[in-house]
C-alpha atoms as a PDB file:
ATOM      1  CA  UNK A   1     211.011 307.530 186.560  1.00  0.00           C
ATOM      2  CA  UNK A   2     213.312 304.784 185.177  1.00  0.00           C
ATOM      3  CA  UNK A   3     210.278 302.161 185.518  1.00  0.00           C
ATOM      4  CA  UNK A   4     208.352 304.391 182.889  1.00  0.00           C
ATOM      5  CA  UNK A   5     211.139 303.749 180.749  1.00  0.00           C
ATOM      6  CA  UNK A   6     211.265 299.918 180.300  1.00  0.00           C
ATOM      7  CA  UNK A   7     207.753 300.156 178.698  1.00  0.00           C
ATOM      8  CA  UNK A   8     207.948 302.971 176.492  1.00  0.00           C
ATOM      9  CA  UNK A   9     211.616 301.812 174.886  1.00  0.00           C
ATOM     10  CA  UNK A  10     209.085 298.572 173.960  1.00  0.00           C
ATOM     11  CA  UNK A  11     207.080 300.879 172.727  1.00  0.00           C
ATOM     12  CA  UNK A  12     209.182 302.541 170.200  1.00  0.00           C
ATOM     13  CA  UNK A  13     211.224 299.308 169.133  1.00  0.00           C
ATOM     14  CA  UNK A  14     207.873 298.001 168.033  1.00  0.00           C
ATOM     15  CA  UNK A  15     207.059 301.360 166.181  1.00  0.00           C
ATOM     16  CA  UNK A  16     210.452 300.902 164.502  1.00  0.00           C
ATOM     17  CA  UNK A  17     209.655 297.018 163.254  1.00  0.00           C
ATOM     18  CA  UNK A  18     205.855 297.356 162.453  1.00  0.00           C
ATOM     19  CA  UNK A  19     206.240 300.137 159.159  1.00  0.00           C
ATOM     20  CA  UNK A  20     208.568 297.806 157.664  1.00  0.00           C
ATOM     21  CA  UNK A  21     206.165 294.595 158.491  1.00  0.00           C
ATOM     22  CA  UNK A  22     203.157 296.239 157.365  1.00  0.00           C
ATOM     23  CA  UNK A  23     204.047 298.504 154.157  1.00  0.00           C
ATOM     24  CA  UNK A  24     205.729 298.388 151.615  1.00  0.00           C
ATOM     25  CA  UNK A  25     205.094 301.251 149.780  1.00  0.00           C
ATOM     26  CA  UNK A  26     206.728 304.330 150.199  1.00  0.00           C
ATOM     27  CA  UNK A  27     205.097 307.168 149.602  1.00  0.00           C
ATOM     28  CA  UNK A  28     205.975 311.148 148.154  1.00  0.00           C
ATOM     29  CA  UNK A  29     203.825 314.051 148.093  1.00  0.00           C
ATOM     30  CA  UNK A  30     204.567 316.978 145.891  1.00  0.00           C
ATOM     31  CA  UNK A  31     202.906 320.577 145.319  1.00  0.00           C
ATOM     32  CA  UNK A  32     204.100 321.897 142.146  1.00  0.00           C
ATOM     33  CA  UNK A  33     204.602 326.123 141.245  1.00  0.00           C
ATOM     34  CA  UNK A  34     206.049 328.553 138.987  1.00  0.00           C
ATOM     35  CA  UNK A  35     208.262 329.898 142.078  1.00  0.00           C
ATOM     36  CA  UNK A  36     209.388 326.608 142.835  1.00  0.00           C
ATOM     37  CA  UNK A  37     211.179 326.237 139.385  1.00  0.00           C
ATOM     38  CA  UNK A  38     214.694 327.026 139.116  1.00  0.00           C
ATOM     39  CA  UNK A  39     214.891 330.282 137.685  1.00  0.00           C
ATOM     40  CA  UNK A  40     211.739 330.237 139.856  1.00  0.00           C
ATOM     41  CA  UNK A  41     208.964 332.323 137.776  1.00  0.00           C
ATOM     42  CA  UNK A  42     205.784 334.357 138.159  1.00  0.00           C
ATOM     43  CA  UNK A  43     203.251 331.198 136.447  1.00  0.00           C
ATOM     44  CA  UNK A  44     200.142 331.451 138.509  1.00  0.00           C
ATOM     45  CA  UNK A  45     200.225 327.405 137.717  1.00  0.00           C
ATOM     46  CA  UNK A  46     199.829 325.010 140.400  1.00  0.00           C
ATOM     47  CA  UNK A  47     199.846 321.445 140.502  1.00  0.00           C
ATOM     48  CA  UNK A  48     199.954 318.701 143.546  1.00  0.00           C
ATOM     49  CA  UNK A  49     199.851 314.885 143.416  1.00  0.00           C
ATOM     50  CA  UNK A  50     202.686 312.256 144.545  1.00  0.00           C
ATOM     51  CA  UNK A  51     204.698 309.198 143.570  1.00  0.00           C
ATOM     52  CA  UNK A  52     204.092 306.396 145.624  1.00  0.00           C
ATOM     53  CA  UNK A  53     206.806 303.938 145.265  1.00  0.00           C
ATOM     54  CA  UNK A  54     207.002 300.205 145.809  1.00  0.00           C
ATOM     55  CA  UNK A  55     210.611 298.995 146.309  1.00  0.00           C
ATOM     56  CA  UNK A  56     209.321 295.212 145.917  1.00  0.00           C
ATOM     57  CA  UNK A  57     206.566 295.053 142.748  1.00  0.00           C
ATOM     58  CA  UNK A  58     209.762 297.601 141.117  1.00  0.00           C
ATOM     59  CA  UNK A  59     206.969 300.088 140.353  1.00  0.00           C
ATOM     60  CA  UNK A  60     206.056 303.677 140.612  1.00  0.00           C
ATOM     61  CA  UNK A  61     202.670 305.181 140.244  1.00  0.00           C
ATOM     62  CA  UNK A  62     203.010 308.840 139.783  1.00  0.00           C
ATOM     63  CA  UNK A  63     199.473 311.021 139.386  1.00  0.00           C
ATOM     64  CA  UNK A  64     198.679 314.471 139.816  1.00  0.00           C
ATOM     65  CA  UNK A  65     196.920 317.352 139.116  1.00  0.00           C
ATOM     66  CA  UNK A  66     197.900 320.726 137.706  1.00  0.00           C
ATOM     67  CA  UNK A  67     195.954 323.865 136.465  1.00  0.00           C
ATOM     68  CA  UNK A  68     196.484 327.103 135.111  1.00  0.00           C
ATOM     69  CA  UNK A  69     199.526 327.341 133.422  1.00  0.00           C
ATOM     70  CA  UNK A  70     200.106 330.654 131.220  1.00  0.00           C
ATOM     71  CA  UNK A  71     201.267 328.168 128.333  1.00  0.00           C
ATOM     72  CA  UNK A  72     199.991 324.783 126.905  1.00  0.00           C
ATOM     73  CA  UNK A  73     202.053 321.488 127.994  1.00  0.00           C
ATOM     74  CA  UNK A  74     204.865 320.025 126.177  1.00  0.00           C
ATOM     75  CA  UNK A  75     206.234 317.887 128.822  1.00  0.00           C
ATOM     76  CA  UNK A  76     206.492 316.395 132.113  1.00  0.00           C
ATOM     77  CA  UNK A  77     209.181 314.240 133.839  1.00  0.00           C
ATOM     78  CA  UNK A  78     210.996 313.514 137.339  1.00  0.00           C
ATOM     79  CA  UNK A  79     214.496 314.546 137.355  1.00  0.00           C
ATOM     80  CA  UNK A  80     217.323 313.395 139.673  1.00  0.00           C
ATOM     81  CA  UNK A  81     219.523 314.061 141.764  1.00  0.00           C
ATOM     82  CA  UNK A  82     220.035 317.216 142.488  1.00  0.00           C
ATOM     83  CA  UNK A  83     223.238 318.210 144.791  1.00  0.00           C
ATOM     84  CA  UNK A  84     221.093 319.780 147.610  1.00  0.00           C
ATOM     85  CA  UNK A  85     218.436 318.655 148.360  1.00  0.00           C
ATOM     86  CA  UNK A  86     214.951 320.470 148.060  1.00  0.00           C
ATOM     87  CA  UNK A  87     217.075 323.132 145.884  1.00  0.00           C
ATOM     88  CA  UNK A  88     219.255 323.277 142.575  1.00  0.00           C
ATOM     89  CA  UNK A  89     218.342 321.815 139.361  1.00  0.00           C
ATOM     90  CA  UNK A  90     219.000 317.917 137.282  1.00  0.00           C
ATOM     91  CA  UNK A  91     218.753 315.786 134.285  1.00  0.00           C
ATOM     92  CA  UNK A  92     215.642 313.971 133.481  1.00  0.00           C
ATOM     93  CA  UNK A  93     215.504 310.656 135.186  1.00  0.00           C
ATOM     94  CA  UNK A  94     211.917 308.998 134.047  1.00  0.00           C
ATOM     95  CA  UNK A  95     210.919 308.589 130.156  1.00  0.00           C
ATOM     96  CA  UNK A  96     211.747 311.107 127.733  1.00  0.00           C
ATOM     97  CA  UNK A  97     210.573 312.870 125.856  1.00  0.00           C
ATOM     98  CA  UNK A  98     207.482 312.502 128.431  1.00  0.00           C
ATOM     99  CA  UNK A  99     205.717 310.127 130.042  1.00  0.00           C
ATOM    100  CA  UNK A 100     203.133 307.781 128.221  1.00  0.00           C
ATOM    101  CA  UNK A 101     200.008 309.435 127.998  1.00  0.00           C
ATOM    102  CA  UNK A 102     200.876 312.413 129.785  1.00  0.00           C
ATOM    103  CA  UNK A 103     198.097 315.051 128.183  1.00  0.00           C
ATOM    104  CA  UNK A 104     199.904 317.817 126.015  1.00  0.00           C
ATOM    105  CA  UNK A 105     199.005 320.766 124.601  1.00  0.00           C
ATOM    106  CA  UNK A 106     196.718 321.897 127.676  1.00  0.00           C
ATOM    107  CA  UNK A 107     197.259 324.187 130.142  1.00  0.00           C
ATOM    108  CA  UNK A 108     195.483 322.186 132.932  1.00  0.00           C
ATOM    109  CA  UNK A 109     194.715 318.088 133.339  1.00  0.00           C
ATOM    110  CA  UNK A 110     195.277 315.080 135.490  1.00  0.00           C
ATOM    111  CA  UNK A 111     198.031 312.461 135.446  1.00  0.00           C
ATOM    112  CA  UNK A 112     198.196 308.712 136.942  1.00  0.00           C
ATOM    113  CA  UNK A 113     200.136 306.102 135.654  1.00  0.00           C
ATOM    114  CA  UNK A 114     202.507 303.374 137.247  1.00  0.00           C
ATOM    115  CA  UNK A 115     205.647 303.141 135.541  1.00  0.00           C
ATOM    116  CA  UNK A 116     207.434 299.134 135.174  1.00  0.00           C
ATOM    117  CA  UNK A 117     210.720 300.352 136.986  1.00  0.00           C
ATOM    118  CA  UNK A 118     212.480 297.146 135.493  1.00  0.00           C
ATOM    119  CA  UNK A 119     211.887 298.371 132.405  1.00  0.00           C
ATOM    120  CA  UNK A 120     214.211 300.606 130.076  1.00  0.00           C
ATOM    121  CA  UNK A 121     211.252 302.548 128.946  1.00  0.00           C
ATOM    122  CA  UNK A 122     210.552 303.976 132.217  1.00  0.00           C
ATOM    123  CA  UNK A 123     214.241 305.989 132.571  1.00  0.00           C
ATOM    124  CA  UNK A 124     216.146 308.661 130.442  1.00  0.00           C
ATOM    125  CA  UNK A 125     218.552 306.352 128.786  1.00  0.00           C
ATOM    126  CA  UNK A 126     221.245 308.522 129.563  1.00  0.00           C
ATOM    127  CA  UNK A 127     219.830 308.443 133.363  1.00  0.00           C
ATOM    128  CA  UNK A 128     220.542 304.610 132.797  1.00  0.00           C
ATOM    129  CA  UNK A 129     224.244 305.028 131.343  1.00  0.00           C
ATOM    130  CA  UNK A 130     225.457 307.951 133.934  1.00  0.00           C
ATOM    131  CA  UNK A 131     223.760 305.375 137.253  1.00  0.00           C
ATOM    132  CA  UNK A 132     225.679 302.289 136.833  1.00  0.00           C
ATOM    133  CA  UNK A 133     224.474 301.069 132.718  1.00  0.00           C
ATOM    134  CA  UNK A 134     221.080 298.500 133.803  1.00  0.00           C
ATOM    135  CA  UNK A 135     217.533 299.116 135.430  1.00  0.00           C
ATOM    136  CA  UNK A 136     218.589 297.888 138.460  1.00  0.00           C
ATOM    137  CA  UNK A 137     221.346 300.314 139.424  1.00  0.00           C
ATOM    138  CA  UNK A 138     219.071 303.253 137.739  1.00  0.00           C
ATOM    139  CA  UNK A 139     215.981 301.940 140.285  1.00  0.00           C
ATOM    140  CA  UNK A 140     218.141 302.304 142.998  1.00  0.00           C
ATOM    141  CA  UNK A 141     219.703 305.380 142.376  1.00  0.00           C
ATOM    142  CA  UNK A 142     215.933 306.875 141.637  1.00  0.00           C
ATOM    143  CA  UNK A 143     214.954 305.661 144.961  1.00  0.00           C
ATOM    144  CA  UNK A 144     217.739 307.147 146.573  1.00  0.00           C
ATOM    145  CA  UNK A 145     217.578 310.643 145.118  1.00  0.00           C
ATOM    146  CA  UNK A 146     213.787 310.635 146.572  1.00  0.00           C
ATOM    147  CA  UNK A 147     214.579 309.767 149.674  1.00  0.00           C
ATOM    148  CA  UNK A 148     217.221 311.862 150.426  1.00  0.00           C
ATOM    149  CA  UNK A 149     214.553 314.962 148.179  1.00  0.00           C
ATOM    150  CA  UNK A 150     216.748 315.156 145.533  1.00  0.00           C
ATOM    151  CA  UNK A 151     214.271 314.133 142.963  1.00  0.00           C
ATOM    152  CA  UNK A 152     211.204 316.672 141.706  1.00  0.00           C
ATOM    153  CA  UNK A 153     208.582 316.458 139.057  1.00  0.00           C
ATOM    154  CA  UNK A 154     207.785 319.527 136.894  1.00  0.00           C
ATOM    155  CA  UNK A 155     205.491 320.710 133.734  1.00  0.00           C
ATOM    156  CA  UNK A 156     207.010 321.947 130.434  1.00  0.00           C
ATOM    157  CA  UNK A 157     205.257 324.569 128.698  1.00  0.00           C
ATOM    158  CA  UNK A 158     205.619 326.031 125.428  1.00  0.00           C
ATOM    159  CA  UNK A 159     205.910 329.403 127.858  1.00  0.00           C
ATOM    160  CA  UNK A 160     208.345 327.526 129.786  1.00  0.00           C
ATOM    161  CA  UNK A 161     210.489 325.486 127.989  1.00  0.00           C
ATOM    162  CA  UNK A 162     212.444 324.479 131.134  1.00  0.00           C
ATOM    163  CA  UNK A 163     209.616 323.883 133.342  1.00  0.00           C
ATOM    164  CA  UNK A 164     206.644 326.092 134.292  1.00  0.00           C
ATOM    165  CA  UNK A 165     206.067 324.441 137.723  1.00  0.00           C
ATOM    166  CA  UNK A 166     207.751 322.089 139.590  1.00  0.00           C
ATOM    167  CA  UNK A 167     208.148 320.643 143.285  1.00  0.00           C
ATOM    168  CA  UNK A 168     210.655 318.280 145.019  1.00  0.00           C
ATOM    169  CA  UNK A 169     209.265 314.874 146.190  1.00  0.00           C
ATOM    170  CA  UNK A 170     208.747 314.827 150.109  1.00  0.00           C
ATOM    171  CA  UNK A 171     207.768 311.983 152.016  1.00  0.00           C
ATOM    172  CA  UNK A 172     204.507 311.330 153.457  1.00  0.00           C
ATOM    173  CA  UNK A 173     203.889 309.520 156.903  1.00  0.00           C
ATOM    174  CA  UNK A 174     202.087 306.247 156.664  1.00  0.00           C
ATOM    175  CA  UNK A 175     198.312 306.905 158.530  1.00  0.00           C
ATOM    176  CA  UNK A 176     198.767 303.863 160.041  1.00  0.00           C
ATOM    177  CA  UNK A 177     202.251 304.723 161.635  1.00  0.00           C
ATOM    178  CA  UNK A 178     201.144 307.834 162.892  1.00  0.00           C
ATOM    179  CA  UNK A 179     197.654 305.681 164.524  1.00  0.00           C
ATOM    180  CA  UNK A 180     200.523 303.436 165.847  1.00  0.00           C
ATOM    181  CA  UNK A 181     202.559 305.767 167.513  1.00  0.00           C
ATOM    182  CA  UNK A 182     199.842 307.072 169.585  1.00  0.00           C
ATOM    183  CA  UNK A 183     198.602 303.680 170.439  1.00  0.00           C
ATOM    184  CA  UNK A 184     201.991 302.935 171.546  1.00  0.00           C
ATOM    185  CA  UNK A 185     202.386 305.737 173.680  1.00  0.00           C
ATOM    186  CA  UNK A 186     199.037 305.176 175.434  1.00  0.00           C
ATOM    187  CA  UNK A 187     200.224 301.519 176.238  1.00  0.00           C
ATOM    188  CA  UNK A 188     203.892 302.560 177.362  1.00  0.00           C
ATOM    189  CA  UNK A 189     201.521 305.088 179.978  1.00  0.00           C
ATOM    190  CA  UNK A 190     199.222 302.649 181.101  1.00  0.00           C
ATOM    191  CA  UNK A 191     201.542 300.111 181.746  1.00  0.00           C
ATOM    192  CA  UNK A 192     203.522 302.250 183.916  1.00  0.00           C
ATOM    193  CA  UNK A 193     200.375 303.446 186.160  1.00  0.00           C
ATOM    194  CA  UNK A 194     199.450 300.051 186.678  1.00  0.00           C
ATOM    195  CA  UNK A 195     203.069 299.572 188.210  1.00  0.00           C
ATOM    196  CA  UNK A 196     203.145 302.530 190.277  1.00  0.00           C
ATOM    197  CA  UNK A 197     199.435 301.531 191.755  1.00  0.00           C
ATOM    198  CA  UNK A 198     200.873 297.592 192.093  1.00  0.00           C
ATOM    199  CA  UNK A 199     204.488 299.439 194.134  1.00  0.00           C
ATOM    200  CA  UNK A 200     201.455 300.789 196.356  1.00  0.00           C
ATOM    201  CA  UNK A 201     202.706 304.495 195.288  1.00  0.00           C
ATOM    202  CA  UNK A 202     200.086 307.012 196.698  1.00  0.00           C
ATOM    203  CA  UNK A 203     197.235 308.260 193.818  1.00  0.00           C
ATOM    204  CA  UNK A 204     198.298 312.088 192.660  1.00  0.00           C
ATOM    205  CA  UNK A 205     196.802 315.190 195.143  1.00  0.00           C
ATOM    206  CA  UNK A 206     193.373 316.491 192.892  1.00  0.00           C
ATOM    207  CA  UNK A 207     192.552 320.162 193.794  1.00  0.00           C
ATOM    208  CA  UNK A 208     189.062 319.770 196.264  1.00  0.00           C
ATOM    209  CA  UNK A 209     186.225 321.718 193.843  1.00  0.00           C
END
């Protein structure tokens, strides 16, 4: 059993160095409602999209999609951190009053821009002042609250003042992790079969048909 092991612990120290190799984009899914709001509410909106971030460029594309909201748009933002994560409420974080271009006065549309995070324009300023006074500390502390899903992204409506819909950031597994992980584990098994046939162990008993 031990010799299985040896191969597999290979396995999985690769799996922990090749994400960091090959990406460098992390990226958040989100699936925005009128329940998830806090008060939660009764808006048959819905909206989904993500925020892919990219720790190295210092950018952040953030698109989505939302639809039937009961009143037109006034404003959308992320805000961070809350102090639970996936729960509780925050300040807005990203450029006030909205972000550039986001479409108002609809009740449904489609978002997708990539925000300069070394730039003042893409934070609250007071986001800025209460996370350490520079872009720098503010990045970080963004990044932070979204990885530990203390960061969402919500609609304003003129219905909803506070937010119609929202939904917390959550992270989304790389496709080519996951392909890895299973090519991994195929390796770590055939290694070890080839070692067992090599130790001249006996082939396993097959029921005769």
């Amino acid at each position: 059993m031990m010799r299985f092991f040896g191969p597999v612990a290979v396995a999985v120290a690769m799996l922990g160095v090749a994400p960091f190799a090959r990406a460098q984009v992390i990226l958040y899914g989100v699936s925005l409602s009128g329940p998830a709001e806090s008060p939660s509410n009764a808006s048959p909106g819905i909206g989904s999209g993500g925020v892919d971030y990219n720790p190295t460029a210092h950018t952040m594309r953030v698109h989505f999609s939302f639809s039937g909201l009961t009143g037109t748009t006034t404003a959308s933002h992320i805000h961070a951190a809350t102090a639970t994560p996936g729960t509780g409420t925050a300040g807005v974080a990203t450029t006030t009053p909205t972000f550039a271009g986001f479409p108002l006065g609809v009740t449904s549309g489609t978002y997708d821009n990539t925000l300069d995070m070394t730039l003042s324009s893409s934070y609250n300023p007071s986001y800025v002042t209460a996370n350490g006074g520079t872009t720098t500390t503010a990045e970080a502390a963004l990044a932070a609250a979204m990885a530990a899903g203390e960061a969402y992204l919500n609609v304003h409506s003129t219905t909803f003042g506070g937010g119609e819909i929202r939904g917390f950031l959550t992270p989304v597994p790389e496709p080519g992790s996951l392909a890895l992980t299973g090519l991994a584990v195929l390796t770590a098994l055939k290694y070890s079969r080839r070692r067992r046939l090599a130790a001249g162990s006996p082939p396993p008993l097959t029921r005769p048909v």
